[in-house]
C-alpha atoms as a PDB file:
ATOM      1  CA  UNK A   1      -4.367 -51.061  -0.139  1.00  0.00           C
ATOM      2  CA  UNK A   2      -4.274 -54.910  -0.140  1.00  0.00           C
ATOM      3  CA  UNK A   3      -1.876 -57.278   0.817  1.00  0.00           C
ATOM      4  CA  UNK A   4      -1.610 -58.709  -3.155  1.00  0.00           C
ATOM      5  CA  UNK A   5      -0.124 -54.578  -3.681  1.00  0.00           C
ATOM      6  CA  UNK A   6       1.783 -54.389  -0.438  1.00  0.00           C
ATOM      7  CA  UNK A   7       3.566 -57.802  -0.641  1.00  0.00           C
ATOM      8  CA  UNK A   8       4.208 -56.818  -4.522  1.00  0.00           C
ATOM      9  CA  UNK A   9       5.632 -53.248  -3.922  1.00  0.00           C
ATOM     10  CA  UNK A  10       7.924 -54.558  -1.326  1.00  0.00           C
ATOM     11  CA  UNK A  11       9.397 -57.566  -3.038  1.00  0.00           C
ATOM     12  CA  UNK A  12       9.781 -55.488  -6.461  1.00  0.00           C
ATOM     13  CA  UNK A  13      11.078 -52.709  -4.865  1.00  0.00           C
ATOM     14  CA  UNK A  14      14.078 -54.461  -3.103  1.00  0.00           C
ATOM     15  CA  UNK A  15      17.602 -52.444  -4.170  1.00  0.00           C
ATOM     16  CA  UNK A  16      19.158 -55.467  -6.151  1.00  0.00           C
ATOM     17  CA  UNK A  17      16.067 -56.275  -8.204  1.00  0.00           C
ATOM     18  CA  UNK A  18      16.704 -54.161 -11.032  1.00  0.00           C
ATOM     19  CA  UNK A  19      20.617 -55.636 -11.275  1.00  0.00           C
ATOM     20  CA  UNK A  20      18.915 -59.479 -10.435  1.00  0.00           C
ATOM     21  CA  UNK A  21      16.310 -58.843 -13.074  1.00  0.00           C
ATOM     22  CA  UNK A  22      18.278 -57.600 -15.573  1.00  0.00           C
ATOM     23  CA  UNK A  23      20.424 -60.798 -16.042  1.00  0.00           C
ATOM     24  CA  UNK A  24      17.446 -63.887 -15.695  1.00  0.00           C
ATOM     25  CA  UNK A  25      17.501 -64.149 -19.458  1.00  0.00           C
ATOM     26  CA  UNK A  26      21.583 -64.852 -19.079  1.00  0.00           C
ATOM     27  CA  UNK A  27      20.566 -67.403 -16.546  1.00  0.00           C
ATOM     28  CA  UNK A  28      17.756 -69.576 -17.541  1.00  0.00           C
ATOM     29  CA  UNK A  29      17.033 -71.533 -20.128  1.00  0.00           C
ATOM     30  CA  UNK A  30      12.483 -71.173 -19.901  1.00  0.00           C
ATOM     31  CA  UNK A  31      13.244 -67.092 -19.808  1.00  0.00           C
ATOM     32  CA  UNK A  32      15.318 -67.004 -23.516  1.00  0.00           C
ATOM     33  CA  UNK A  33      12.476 -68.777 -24.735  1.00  0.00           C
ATOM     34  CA  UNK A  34       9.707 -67.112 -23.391  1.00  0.00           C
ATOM     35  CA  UNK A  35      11.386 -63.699 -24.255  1.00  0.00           C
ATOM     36  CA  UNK A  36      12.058 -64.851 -27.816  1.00  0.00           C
ATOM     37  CA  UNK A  37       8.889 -66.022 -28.592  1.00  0.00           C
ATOM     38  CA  UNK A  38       7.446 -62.523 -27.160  1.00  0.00           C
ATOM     39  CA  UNK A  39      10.242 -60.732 -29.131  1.00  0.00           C
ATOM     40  CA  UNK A  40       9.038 -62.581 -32.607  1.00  0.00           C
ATOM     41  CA  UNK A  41       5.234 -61.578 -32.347  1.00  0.00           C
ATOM     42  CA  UNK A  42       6.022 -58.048 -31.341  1.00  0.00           C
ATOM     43  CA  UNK A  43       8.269 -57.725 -34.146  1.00  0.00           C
ATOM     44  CA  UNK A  44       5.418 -59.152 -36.364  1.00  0.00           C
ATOM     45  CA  UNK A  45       2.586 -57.454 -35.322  1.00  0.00           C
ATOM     46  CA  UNK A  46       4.467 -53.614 -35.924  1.00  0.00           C
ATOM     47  CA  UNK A  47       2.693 -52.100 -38.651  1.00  0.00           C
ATOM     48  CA  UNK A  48       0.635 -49.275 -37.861  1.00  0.00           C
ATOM     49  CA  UNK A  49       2.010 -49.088 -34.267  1.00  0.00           C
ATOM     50  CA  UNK A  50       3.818 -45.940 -33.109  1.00  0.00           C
ATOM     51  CA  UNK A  51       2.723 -45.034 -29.539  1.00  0.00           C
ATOM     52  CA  UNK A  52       3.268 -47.816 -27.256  1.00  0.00           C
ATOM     53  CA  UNK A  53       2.268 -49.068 -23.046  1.00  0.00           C
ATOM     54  CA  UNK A  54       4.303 -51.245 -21.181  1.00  0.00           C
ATOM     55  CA  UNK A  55       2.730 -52.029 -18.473  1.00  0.00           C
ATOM     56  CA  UNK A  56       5.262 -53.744 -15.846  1.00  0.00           C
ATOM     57  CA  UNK A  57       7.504 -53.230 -17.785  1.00  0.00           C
ATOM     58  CA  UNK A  58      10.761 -54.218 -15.799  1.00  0.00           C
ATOM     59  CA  UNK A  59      14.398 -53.508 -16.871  1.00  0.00           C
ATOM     60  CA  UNK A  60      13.253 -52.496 -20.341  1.00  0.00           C
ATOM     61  CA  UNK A  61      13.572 -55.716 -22.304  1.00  0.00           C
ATOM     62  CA  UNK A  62      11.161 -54.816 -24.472  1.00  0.00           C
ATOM     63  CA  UNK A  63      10.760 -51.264 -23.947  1.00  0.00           C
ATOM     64  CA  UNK A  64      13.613 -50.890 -25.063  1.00  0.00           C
ATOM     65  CA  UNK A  65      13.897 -53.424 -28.208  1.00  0.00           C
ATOM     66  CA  UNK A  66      10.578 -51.031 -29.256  1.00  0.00           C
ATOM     67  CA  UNK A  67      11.908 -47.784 -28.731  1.00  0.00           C
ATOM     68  CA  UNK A  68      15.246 -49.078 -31.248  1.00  0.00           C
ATOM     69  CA  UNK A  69      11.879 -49.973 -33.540  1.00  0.00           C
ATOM     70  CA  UNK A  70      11.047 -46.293 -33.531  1.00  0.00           C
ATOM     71  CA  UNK A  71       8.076 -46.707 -31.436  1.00  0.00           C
ATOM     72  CA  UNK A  72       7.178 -44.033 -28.492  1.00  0.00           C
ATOM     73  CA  UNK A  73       7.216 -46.113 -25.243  1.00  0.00           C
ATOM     74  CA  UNK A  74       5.417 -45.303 -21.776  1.00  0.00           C
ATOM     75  CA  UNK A  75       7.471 -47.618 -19.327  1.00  0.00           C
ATOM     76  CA  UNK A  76       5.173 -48.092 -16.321  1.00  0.00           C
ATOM     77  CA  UNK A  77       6.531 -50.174 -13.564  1.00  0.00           C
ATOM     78  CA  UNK A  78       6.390 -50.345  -9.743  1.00  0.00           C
ATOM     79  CA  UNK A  79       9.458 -51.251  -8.935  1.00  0.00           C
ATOM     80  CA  UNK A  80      12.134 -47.766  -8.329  1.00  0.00           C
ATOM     81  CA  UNK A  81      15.325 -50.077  -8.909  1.00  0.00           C
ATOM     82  CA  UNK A  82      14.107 -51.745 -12.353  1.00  0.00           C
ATOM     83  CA  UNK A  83      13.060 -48.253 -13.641  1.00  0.00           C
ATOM     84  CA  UNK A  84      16.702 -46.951 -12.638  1.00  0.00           C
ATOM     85  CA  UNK A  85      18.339 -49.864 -14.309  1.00  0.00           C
ATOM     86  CA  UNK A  86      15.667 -49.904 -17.030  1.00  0.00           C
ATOM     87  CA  UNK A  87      16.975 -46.428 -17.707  1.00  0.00           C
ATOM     88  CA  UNK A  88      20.749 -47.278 -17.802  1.00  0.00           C
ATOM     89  CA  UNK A  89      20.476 -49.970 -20.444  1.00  0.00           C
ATOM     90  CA  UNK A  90      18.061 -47.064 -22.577  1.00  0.00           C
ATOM     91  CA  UNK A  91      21.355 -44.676 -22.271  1.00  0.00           C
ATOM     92  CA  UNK A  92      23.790 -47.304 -23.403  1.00  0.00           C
ATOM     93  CA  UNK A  93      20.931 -48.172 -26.180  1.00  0.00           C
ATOM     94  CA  UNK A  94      20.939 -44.849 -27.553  1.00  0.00           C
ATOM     95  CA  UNK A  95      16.979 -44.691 -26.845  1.00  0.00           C
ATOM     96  CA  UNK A  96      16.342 -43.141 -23.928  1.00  0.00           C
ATOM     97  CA  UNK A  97      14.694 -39.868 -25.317  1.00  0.00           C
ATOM     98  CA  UNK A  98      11.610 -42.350 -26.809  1.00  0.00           C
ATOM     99  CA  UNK A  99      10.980 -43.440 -23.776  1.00  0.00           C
ATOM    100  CA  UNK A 100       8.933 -41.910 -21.131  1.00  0.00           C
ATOM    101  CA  UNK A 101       9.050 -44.169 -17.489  1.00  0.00           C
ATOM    102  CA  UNK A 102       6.613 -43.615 -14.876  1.00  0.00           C
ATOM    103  CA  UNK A 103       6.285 -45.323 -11.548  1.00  0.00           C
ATOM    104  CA  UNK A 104       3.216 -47.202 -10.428  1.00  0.00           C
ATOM    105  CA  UNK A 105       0.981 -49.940  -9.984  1.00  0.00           C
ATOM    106  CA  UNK A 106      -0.563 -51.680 -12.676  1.00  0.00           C
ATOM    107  CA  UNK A 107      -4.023 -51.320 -10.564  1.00  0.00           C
ATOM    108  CA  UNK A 108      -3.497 -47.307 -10.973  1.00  0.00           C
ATOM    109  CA  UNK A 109      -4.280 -46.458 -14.662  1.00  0.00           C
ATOM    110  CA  UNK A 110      -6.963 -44.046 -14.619  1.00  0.00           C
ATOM    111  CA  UNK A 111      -4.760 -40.943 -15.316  1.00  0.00           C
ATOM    112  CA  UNK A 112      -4.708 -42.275 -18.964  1.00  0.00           C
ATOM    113  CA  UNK A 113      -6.995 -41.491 -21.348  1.00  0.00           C
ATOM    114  CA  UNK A 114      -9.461 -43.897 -23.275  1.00  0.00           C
ATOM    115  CA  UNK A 115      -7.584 -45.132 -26.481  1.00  0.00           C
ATOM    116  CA  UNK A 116      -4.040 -43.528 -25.732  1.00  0.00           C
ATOM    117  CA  UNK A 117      -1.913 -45.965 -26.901  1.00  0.00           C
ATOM    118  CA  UNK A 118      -1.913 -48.099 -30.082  1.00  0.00           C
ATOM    119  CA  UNK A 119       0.319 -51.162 -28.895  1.00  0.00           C
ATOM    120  CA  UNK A 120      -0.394 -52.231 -25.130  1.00  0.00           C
ATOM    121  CA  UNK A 121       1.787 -55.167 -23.782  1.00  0.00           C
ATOM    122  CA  UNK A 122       2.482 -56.618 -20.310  1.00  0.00           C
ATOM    123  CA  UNK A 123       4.710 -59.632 -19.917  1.00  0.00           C
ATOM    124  CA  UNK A 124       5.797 -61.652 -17.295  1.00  0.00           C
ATOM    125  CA  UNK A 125       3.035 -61.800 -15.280  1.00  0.00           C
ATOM    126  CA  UNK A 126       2.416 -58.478 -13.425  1.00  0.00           C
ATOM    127  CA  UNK A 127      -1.094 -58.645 -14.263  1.00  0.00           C
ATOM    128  CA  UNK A 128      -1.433 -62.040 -12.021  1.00  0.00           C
ATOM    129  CA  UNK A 129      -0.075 -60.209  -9.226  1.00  0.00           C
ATOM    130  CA  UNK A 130      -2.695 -57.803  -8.619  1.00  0.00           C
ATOM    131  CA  UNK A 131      -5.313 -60.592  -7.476  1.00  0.00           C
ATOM    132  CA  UNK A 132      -8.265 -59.847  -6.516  1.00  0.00           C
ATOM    133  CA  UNK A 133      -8.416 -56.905  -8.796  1.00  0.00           C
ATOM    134  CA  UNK A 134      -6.582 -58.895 -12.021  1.00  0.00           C
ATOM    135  CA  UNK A 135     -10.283 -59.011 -14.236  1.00  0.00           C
ATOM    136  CA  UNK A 136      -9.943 -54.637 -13.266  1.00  0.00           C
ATOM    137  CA  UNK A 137      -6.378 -54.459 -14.769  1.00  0.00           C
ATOM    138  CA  UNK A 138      -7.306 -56.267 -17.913  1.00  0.00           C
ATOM    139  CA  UNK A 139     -10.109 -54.125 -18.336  1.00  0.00           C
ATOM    140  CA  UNK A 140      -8.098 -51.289 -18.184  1.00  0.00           C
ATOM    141  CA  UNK A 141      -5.036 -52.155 -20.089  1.00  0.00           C
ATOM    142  CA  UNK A 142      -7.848 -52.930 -23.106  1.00  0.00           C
ATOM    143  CA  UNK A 143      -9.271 -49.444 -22.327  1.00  0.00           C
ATOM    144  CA  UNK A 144      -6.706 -47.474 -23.038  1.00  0.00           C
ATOM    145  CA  UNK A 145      -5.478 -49.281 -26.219  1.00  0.00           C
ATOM    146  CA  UNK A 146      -6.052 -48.376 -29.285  1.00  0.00           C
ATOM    147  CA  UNK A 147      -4.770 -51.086 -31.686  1.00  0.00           C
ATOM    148  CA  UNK A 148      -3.821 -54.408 -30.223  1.00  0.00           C
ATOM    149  CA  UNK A 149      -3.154 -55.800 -26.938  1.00  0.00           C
ATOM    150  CA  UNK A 150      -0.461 -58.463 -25.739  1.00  0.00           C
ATOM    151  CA  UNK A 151      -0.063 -59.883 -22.793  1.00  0.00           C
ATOM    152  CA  UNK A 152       1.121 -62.529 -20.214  1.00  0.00           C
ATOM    153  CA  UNK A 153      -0.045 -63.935 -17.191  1.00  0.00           C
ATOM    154  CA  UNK A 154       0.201 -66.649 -14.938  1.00  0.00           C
ATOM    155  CA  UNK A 155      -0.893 -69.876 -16.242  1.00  0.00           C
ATOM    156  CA  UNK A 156      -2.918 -72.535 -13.993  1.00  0.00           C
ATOM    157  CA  UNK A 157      -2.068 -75.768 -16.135  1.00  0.00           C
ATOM    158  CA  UNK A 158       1.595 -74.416 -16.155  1.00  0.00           C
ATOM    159  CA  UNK A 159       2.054 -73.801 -12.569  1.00  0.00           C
ATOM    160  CA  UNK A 160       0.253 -77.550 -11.371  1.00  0.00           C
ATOM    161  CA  UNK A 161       3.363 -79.324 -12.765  1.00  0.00           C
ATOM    162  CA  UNK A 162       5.657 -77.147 -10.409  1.00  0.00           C
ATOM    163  CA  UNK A 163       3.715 -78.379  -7.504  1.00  0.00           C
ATOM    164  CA  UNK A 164       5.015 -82.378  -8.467  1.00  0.00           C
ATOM    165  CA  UNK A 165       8.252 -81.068  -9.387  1.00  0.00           C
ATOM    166  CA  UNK A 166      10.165 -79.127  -6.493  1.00  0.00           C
ATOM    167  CA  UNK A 167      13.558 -78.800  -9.088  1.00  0.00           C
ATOM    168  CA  UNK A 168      11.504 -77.734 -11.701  1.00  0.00           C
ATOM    169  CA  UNK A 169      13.968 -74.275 -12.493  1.00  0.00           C
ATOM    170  CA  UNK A 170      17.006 -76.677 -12.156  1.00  0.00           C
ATOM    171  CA  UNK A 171      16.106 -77.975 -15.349  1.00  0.00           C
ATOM    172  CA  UNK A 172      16.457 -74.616 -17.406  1.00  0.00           C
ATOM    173  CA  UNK A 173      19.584 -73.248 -15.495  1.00  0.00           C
ATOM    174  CA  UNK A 174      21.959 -72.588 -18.201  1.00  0.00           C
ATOM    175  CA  UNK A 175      25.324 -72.037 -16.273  1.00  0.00           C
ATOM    176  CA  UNK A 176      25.350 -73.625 -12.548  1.00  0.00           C
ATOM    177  CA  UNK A 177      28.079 -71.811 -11.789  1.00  0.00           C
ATOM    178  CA  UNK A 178      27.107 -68.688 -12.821  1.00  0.00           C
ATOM    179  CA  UNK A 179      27.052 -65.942  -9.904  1.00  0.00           C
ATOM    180  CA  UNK A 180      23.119 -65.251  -9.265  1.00  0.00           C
ATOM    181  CA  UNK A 181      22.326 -66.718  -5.782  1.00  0.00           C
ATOM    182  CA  UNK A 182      18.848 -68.252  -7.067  1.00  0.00           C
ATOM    183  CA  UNK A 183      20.908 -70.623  -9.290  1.00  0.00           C
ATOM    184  CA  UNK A 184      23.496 -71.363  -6.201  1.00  0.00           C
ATOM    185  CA  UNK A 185      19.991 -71.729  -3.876  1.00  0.00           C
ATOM    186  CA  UNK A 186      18.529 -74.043  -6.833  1.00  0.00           C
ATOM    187  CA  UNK A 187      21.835 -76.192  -7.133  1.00  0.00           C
ATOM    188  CA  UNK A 188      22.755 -76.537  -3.223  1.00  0.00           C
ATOM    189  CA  UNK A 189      19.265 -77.487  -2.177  1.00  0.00           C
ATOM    190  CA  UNK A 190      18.678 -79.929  -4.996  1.00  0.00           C
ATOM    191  CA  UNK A 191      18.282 -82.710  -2.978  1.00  0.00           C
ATOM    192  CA  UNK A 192      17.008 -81.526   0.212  1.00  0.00           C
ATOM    193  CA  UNK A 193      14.138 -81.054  -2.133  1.00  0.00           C
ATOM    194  CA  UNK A 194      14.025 -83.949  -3.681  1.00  0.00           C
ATOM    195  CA  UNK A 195      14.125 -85.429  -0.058  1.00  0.00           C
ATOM    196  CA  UNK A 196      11.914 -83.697   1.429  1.00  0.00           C
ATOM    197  CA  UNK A 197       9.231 -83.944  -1.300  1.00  0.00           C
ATOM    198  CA  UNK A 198       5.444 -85.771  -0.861  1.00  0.00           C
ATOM    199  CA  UNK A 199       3.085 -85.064  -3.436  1.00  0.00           C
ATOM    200  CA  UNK A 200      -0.291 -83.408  -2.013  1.00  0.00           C
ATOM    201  CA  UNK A 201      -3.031 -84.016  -3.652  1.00  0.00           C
ATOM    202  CA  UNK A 202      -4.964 -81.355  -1.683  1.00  0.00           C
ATOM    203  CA  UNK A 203      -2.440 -78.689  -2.760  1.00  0.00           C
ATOM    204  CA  UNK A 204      -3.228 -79.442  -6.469  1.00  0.00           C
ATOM    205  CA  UNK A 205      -7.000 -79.844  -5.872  1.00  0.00           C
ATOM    206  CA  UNK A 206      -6.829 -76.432  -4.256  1.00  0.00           C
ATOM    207  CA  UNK A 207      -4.905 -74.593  -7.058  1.00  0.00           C
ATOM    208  CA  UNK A 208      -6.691 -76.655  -9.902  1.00  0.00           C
ATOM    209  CA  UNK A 209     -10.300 -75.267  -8.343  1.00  0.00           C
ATOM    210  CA  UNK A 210      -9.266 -71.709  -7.149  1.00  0.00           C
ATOM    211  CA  UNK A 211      -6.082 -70.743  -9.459  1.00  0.00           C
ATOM    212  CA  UNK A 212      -4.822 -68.815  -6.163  1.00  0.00           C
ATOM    213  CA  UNK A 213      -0.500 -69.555  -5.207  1.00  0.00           C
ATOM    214  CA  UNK A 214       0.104 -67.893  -2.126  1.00  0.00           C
ATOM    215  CA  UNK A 215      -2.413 -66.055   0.579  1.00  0.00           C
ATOM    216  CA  UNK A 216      -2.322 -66.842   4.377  1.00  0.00           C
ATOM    217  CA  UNK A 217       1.411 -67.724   4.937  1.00  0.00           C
ATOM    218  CA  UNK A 218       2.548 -64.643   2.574  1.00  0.00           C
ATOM    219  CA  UNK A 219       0.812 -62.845   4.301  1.00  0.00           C
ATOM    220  CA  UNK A 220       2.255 -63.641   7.525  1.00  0.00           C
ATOM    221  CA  UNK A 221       5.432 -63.380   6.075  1.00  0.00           C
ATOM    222  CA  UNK A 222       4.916 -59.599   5.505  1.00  0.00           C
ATOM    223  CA  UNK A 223       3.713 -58.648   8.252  1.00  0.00           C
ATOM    224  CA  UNK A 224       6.798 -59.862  10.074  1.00  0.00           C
ATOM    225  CA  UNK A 225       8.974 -58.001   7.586  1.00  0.00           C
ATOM    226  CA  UNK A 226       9.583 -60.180   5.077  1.00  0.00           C
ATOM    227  CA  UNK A 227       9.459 -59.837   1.445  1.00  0.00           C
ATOM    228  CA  UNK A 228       7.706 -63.299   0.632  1.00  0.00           C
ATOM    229  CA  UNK A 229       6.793 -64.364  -3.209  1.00  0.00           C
ATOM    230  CA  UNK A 230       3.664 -62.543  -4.574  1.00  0.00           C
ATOM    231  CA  UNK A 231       0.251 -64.009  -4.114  1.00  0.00           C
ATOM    232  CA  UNK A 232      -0.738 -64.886  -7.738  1.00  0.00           C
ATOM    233  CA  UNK A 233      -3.739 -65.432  -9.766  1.00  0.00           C
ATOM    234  CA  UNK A 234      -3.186 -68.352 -12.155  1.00  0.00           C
ATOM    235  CA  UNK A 235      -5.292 -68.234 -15.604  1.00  0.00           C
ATOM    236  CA  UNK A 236      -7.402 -71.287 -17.221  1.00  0.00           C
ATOM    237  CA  UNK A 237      -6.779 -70.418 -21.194  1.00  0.00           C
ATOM    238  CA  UNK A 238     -10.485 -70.258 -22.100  1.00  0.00           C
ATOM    239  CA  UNK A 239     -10.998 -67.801 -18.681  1.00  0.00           C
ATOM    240  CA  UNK A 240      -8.303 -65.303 -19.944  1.00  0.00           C
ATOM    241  CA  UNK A 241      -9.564 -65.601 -23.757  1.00  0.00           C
ATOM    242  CA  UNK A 242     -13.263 -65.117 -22.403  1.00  0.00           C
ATOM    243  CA  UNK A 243     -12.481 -62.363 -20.293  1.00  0.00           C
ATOM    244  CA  UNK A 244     -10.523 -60.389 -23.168  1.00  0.00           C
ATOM    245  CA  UNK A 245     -13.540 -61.214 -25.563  1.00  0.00           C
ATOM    246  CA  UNK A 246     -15.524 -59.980 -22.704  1.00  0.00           C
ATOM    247  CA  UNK A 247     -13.709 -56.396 -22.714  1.00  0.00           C
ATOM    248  CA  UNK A 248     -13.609 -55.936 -26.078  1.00  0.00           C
ATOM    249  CA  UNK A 249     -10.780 -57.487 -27.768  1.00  0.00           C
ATOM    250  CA  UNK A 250     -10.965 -59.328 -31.213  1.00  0.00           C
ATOM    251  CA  UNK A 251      -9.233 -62.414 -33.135  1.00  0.00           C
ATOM    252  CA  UNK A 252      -7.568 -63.354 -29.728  1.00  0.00           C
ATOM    253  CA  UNK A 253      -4.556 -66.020 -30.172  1.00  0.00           C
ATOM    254  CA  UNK A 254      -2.818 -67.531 -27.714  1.00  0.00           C
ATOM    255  CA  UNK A 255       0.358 -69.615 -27.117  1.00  0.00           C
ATOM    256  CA  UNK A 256       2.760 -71.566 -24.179  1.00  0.00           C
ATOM    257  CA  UNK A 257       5.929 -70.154 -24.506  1.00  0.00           C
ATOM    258  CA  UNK A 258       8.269 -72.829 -23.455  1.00  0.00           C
ATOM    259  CA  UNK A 259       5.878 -76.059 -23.746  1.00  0.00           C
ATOM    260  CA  UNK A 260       7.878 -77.877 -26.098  1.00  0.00           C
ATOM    261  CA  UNK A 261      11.221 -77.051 -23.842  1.00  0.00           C
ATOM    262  CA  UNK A 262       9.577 -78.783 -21.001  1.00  0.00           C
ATOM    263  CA  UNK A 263       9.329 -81.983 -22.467  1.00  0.00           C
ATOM    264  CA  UNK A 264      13.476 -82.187 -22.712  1.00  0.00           C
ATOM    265  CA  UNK A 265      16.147 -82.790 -20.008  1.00  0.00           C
ATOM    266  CA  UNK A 266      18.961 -80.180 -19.071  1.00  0.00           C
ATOM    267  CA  UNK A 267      21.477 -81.582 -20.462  1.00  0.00           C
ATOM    268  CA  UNK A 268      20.213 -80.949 -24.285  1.00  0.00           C
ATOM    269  CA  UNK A 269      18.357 -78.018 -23.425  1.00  0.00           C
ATOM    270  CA  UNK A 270      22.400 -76.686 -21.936  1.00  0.00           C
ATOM    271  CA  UNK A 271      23.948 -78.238 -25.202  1.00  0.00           C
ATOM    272  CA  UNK A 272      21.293 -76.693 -27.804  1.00  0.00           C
ATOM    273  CA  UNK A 273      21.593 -73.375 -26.096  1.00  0.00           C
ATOM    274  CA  UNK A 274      25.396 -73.069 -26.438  1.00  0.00           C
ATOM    275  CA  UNK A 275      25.738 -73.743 -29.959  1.00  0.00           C
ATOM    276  CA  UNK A 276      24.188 -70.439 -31.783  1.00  0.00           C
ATOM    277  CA  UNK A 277      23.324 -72.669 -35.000  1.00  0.00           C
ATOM    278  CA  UNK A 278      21.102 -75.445 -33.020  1.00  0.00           C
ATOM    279  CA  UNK A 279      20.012 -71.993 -30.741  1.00  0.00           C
ATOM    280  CA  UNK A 280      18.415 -70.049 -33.752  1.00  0.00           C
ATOM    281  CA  UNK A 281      16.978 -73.029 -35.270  1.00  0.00           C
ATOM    282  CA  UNK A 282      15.300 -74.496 -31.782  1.00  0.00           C
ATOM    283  CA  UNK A 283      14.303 -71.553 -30.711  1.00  0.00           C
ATOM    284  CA  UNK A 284      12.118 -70.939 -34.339  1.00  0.00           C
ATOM    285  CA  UNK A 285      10.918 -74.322 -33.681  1.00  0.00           C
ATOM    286  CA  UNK A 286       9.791 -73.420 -30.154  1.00  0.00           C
ATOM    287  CA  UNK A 287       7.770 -70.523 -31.176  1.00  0.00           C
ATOM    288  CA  UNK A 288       5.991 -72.713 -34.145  1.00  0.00           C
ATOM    289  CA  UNK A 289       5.348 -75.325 -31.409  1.00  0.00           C
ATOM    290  CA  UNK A 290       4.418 -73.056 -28.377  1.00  0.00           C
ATOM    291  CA  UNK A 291       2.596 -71.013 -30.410  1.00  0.00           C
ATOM    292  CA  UNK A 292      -0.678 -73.976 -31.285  1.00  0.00           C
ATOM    293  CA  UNK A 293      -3.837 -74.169 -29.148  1.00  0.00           C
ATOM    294  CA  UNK A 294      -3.547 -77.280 -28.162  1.00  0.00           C
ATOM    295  CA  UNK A 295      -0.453 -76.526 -25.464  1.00  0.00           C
ATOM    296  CA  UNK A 296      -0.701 -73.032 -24.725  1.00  0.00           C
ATOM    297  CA  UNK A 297      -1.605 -73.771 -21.460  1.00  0.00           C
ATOM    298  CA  UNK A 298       1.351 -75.921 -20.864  1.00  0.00           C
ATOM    299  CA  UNK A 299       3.924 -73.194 -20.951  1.00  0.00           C
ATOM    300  CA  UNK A 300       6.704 -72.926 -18.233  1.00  0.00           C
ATOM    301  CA  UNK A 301       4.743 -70.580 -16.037  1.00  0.00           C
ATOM    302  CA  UNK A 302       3.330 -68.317 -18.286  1.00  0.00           C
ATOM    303  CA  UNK A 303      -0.145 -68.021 -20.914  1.00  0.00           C
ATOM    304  CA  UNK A 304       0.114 -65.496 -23.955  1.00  0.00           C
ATOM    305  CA  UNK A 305      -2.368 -63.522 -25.319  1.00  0.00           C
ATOM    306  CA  UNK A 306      -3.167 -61.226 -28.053  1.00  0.00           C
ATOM    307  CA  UNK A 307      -5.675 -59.580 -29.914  1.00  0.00           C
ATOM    308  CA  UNK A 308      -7.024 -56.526 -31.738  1.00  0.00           C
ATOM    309  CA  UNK A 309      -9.465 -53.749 -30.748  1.00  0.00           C
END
């Protein structure tokens, strides 16, 4: 097994990621966005779709919003505690008899068969964390769809920004005294960061040429028992649009979820989100704006993708 799997497993796998998890679209500002712009194309793209794959499929976000669609869902995921709490908020859904969840890596498909499911989806990046084999994964999530595939990954023009920007999440907190400790981490060490902060140009160079975050040090980290970040593959647009083509998918678009957020300070972003009116409407605009070619690779941290077989 390689240390991209191990390092994954362990940090996914801690006992409070499920409850942590559950909550980051109560807590930032970049995750409602990215989530509702995921939540309108799935919604759009329904007809014909009855069996569906969720591959990393967390706390059940969407599993869940699918299953109240009437849609069969396989909820794959590595991580125990997000499958336990994945399955809690199916109960109090009413849904948790259309959904079947099974635990495992997203580098493990091969007990499905070709063609099994007619929706596949994977969001939030899981596919990014199982470098070197992320080219493998794609291949197989295509294989065993049937209809159309959606997905996210990492995205390479979205993550440079964060390297020149060490308060990048402070922007999208939405309540900074809310209880989750990354918010309290994000607000306490605001400007040790700032402080501490020297732009490296050989640090960009690096991740602009290989697309690789992470590697030596978290792997060090591990092996002393930690439960560091996972090492993740970062995709170029035209790479992840020429490898789909490549396997076999069709009429690809792609989008930035949160690329028009970015360009807007806190404070609005805080005083849009807490009137529902100005919510709704900004949040339609965001998908409109996210949503053309020429800034889906300047999302917050994440390229979409989807296409038909």
């Amino acid at each position: 097994m390689d240390y991209s799997r191990k390092i994954a497993e362990r940090l996914w796998n801690m006992p409070d990621k499920g409850e942590l998890e559950s909550c980051r679209e109560e807590t930032f500002i970049d995750d409602i966005i990215q989530k509702s712009h995921i939540e309108k194309e799935l919604l759009a793209h329904l007809g014909g779709i009855r069996t569906v794959f969720d591959g990393g499929a967390g706390c059940g976000r969407f599993s869940i919003l699918l299953a109240k669609q009437g849609c069969e869902v396989t909820h794959y995921d590595i991580s125990q505690p997000m499958i336990d709490k994945a399955k809690e908020l199916a109960e109090k859904e009413g849904v948790l008899d259309r959904i079947t969840f099974v635990k495992g890596a997203l580098e493990d498909l091969g007990d499905f068969k070709d063609r099994s499911f007619d929706l596949v989806i994977s969001f939030d990046a899981p596919v990014s964390y199982t470098y070197p084999n992320q080219e493998q994964v794609i291949s197989e999530l295509v294989r065993i769809c049937r209809k159309r595939i959606i997905v996210s990954v990492s995205s390479r023009l979205g993550y440079l920004p964060y390297l020149a920007n060490p308060i990048q999440k402070n922007q999208f907190i939405l309540d900074e005294n809310c209880g989750d400790p990354f918010v309290r981490w994000c607000v306490d060490n605001r400007e040790n960061a700032l402080g501490a902060f020297r732009f490296d140009k050989n640090a960009v160079t690096k991740l602009w040429n290989e697309g690789l975050m992470g590697g030596e040090d978290e792997i060090a980290e591990y092996e002393r028992g930690g439960t560091p970040w996972c090492i993740t593959y970062t995709f170029m647009p035209d790479e992840l649009h020429a490898l789909l083509e490549r396997h076999g998918v069709r009429n690809i678009q792609m989008a930035g979820p949160g690329a028009y957020a970015r360009t807007l300070p806190r404070e609005i972003l805080v005083k849009i989100m807490n009137d529902p009116g100005q919510r709704a409407d900004f949040l339609a605009f965001c998908h409109r704006y996210d949503s053309n070619p020429f800034v889906c690779g300047m999302g917050k941290d994440n390229l979409f993708a989807q296409g038909e077989i």
